[in-house]
N, C-alpha and C. Protein backbone atom coordinates (compact mmCIF):
# COMPACT_ATOMS: atom_id res chain seq x y z
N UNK A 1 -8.98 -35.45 34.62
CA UNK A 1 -8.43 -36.27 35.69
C UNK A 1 -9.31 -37.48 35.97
N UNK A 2 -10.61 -37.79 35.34
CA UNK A 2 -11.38 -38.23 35.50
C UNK A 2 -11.13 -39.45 34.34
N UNK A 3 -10.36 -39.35 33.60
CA UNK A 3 -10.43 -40.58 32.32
C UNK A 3 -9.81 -41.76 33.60
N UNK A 4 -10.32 -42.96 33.03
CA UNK A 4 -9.94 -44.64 33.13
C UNK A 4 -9.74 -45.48 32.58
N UNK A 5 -8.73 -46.30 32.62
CA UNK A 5 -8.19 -47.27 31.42
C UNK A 5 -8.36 -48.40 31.68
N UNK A 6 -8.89 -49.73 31.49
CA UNK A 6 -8.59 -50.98 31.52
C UNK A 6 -7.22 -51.28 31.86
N UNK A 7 -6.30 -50.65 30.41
CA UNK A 7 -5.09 -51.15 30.12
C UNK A 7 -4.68 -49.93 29.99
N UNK A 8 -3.57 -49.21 30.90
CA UNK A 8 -2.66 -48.13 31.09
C UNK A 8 -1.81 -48.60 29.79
N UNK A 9 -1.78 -47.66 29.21
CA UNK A 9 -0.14 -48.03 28.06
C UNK A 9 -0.22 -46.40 27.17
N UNK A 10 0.82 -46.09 27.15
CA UNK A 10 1.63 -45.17 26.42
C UNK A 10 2.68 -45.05 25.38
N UNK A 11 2.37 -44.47 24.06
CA UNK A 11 3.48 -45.19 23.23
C UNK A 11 4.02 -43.90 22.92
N UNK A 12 5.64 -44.26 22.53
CA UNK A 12 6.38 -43.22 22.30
C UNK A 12 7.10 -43.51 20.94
N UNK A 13 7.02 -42.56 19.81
CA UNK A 13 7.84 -42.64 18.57
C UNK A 13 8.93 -41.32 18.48
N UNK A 14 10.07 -41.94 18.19
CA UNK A 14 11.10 -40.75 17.91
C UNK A 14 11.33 -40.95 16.07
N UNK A 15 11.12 -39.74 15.62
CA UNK A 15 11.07 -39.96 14.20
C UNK A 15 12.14 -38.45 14.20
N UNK A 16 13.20 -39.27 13.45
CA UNK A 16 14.23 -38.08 13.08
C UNK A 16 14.23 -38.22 10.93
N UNK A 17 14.69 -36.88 10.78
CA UNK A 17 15.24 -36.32 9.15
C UNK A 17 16.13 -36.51 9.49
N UNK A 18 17.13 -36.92 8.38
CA UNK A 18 18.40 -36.45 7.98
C UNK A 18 18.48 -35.78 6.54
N UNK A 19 19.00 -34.87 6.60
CA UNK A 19 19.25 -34.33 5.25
C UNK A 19 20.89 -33.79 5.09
N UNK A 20 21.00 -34.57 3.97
CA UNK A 20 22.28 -34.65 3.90
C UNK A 20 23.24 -34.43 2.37
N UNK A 21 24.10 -33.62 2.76
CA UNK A 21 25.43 -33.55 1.11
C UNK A 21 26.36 -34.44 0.98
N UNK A 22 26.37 -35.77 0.03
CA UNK A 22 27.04 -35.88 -0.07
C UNK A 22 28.17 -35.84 -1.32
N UNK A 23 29.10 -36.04 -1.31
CA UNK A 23 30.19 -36.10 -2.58
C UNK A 23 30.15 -36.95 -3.56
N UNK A 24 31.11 -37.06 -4.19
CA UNK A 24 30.74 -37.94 -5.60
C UNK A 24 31.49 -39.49 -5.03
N UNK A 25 32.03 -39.55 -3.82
CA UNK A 25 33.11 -40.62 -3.36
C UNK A 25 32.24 -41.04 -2.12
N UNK A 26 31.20 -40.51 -1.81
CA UNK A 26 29.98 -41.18 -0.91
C UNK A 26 30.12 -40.57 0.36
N UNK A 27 31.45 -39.20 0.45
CA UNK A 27 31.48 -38.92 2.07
C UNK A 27 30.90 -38.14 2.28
N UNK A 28 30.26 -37.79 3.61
CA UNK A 28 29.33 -36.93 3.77
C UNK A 28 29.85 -35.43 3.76
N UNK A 29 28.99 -34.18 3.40
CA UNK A 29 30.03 -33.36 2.97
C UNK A 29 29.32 -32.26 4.12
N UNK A 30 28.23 -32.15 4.52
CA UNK A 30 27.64 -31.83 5.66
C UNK A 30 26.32 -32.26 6.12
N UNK A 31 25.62 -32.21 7.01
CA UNK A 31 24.38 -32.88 7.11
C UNK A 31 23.70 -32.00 8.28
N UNK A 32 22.28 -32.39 8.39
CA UNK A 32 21.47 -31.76 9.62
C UNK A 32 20.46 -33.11 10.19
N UNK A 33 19.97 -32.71 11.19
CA UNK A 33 19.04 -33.82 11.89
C UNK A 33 18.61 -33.26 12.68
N UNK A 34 17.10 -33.40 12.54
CA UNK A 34 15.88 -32.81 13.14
C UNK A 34 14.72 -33.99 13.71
N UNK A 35 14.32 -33.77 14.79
CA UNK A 35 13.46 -35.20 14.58
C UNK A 35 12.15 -34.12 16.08
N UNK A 36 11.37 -35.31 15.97
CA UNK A 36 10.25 -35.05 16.96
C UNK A 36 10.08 -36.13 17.79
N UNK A 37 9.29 -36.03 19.18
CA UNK A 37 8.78 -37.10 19.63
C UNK A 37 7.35 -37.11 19.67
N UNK A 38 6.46 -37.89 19.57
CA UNK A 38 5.34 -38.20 19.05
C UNK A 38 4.81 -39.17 20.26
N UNK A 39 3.53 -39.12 20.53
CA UNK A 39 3.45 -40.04 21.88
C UNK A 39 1.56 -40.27 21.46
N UNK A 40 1.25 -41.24 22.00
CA UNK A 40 -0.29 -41.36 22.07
C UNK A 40 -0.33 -42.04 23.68
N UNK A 41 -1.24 -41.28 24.64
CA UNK A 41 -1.21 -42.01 25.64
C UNK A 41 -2.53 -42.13 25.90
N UNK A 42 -2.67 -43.24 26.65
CA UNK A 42 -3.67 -43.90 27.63
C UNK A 42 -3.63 -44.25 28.86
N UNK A 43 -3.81 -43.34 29.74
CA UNK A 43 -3.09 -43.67 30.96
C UNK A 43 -4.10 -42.77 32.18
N UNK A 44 -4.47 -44.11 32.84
CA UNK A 44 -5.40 -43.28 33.91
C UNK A 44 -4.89 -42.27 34.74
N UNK A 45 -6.20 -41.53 35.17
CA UNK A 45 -5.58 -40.55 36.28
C UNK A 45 -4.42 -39.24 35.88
N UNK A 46 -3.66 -38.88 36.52
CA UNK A 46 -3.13 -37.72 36.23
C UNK A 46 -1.34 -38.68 36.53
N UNK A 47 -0.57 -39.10 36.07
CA UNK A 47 0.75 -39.79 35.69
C UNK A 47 1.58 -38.61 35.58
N UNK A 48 2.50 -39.16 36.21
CA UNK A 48 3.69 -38.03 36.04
C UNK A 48 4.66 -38.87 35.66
N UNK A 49 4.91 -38.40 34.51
CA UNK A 49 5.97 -39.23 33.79
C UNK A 49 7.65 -38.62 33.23
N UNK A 50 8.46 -39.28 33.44
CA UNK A 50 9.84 -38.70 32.70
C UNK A 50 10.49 -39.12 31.71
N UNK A 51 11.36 -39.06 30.93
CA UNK A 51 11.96 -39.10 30.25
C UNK A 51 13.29 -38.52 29.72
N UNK A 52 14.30 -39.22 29.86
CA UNK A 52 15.58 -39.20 30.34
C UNK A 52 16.21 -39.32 28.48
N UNK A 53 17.54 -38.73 28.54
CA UNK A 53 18.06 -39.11 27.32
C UNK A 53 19.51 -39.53 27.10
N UNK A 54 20.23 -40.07 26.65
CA UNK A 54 21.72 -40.64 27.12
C UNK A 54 22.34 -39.79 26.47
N UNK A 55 22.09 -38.44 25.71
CA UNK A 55 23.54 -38.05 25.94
C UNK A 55 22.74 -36.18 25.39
N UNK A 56 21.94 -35.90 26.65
CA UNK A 56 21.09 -34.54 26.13
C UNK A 56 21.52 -33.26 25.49
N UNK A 57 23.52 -33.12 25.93
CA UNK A 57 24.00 -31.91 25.29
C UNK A 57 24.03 -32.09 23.64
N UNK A 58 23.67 -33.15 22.82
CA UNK A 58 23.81 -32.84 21.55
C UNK A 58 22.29 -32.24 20.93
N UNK A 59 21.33 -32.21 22.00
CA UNK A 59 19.89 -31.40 21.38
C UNK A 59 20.01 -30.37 21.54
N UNK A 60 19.51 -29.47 20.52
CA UNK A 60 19.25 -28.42 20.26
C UNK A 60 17.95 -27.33 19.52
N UNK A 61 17.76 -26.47 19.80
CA UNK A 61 16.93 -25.59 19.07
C UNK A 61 15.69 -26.56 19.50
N UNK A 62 15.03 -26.47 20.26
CA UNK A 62 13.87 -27.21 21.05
C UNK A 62 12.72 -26.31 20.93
N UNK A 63 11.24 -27.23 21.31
CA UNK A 63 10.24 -26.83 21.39
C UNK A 63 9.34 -27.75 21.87
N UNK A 64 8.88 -27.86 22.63
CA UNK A 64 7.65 -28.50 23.69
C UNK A 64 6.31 -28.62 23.85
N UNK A 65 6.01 -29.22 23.74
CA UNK A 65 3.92 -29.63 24.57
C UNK A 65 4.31 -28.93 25.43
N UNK A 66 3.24 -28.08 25.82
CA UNK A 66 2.66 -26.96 27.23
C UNK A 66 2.61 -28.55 28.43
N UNK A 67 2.09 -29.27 28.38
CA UNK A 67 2.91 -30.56 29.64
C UNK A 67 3.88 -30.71 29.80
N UNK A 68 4.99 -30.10 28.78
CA UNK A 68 6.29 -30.55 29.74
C UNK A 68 6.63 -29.16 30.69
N UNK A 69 7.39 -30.00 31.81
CA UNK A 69 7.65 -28.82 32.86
C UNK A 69 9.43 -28.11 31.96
N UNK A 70 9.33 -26.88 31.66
CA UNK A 70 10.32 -26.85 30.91
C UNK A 70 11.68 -25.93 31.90
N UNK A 71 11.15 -25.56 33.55
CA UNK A 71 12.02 -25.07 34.02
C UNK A 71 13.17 -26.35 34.46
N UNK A 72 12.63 -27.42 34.42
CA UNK A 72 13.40 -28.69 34.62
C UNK A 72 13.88 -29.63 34.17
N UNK A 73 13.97 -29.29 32.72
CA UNK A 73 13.92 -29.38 31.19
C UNK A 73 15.37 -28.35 31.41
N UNK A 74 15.40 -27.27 31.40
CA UNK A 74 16.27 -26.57 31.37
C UNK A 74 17.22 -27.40 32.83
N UNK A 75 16.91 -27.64 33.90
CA UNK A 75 17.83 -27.48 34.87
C UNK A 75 18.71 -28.86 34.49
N UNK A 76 17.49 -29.82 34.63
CA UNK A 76 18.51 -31.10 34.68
C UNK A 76 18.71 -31.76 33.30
N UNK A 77 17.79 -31.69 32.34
CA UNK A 77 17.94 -32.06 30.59
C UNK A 77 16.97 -33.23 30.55
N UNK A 78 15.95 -33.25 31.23
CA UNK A 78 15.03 -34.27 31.46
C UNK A 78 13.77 -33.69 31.21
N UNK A 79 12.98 -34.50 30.02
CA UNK A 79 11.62 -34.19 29.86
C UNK A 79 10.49 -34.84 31.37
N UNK A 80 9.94 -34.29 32.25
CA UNK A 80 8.66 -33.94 32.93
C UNK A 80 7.71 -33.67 32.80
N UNK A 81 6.81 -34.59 32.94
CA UNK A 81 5.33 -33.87 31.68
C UNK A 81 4.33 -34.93 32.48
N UNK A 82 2.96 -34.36 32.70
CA UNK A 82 1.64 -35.15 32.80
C UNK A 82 1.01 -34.65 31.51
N UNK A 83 1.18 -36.23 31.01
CA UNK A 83 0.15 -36.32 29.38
C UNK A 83 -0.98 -36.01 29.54
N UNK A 84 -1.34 -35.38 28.05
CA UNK A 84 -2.81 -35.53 27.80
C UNK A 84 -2.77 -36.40 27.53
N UNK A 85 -4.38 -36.59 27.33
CA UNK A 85 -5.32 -38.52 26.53
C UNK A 85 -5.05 -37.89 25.00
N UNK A 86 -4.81 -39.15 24.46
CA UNK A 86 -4.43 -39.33 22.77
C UNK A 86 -3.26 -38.87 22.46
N UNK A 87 -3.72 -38.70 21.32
CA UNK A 87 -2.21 -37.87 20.50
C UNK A 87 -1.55 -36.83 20.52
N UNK A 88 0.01 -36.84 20.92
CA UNK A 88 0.79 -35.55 20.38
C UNK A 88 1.94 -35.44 20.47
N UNK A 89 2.12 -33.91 19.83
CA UNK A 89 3.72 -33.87 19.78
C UNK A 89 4.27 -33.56 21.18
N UNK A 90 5.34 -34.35 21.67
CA UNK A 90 6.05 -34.27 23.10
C UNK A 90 7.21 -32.55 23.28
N UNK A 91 7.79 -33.13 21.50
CA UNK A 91 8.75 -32.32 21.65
C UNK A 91 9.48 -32.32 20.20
N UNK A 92 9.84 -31.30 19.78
CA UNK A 92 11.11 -31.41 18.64
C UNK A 92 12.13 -30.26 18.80
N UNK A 93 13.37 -30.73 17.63
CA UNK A 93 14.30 -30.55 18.06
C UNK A 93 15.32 -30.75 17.07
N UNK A 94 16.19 -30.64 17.17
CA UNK A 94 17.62 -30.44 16.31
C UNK A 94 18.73 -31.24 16.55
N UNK A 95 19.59 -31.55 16.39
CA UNK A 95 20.61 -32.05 16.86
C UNK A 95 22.09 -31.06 16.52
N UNK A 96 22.54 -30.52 17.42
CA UNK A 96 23.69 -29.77 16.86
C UNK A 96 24.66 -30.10 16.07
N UNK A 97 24.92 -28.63 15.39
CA UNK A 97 24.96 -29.05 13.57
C UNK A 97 26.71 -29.60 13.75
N UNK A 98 27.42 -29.14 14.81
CA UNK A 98 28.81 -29.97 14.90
C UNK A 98 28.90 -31.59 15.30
N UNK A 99 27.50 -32.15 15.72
CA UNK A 99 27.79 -33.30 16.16
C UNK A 99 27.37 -33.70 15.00
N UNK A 100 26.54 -33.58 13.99
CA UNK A 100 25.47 -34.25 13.07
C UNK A 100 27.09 -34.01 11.91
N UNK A 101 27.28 -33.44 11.91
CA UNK A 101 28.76 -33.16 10.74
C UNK A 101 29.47 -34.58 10.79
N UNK A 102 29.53 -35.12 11.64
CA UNK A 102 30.51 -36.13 11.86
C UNK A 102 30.13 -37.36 12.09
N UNK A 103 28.46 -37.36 11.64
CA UNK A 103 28.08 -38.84 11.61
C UNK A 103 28.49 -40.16 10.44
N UNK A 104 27.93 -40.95 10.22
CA UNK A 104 27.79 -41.79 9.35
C UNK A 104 26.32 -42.13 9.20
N UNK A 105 25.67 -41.93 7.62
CA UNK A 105 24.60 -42.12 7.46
C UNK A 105 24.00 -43.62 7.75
N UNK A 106 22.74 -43.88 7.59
CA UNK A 106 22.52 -45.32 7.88
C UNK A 106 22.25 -45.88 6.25
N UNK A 107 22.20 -45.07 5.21
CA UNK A 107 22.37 -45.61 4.16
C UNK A 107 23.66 -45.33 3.13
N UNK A 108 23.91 -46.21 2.63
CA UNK A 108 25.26 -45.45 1.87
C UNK A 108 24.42 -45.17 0.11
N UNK A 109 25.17 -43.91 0.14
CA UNK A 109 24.80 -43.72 -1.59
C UNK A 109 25.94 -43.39 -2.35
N UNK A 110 25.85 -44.34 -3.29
CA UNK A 110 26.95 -44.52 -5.03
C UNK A 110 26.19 -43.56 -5.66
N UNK A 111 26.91 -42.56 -6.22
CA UNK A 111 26.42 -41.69 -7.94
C UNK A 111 26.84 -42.30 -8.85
N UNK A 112 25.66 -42.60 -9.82
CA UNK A 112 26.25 -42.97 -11.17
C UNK A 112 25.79 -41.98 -12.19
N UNK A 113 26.73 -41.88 -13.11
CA UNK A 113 26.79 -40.85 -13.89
C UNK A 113 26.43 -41.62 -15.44
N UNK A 114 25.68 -41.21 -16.57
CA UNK A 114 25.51 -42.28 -17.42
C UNK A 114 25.18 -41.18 -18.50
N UNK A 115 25.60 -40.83 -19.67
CA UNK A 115 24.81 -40.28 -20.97
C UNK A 115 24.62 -41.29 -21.83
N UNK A 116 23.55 -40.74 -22.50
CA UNK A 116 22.64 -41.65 -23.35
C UNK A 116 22.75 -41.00 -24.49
C-alpha cells in the first residue's frame, strides 16, 4: 500500500486464439475462442478499479487473479479488482462455443491443392 508513482498508468491487453475448421469453399465449419487479459500496472496507493464488458453473457468457462472480487463478478458480470504492482494475468476465458460458431474470421483462407 505503500508503492508511489510519478505517473499512475495501467495497461490492459486482451489477447484472444481462434482456432478454427474450415472447408474447402473457405466457410467456417466450427471454431473456438479463448483469450486472456493481461495487465501491467503502476498505480499508487491501493485503486479500486473496474472493468465493464459490452456484451458479458457470451464469456465463458472463466478464471481469475485472487484481486478480482469474484462474488460481483458473478452478480453483476463486472470485473472488481485492486491490482497488484507489475505484471499479470487479470483473467481468462472462453467465449461460448454457440456464439464463436457463427462468427466470421478476420482472415480469409483459399486451399490450394497442387501435385507435382
Amino acid at each position: 500500500a505503500g508503492v508511489s508513482y510519478s505517473n499512475n498508468e495501467i495497461y490492459i491487453d486482451i489477447v484472444e486464439e481462434i482456432d478454427a475448421i474450415v472447408n474447402g469453399v473457405g466457410n467456417v465449419i466450427s471454431a473456438d475462442v479463448s483469450g486472456s487479459i493481461q495487465a501491467q500496472s503502476h498505480l499508487s496507493g491501493v485503486p479500486d478499479l473496474l472493468l465493464t464488458f459490452k456484451d458479458p453473457e457470451i464469456i465463458d468457462d472463466c478464471s481469475f487473479h485472487p484481486c478480482v472480487r469474484y462474488t460481483r463478478y458473478e452478480q453483476e458480470r463486472v470485473l472488481s479488482f485492486v491490482p497488484p504492482d507489475g505484471n499479470f494475468e487479470l483473467m481468462r476465458y472462453r467465449v461460448r462455443s454457440g456464439v464463436a460458431h457463427g462468427f466470421n474470421p478476420p482472415v480469409y483462407c483459399q486451399p490450394q491443392i497442387g501435385y507435382g
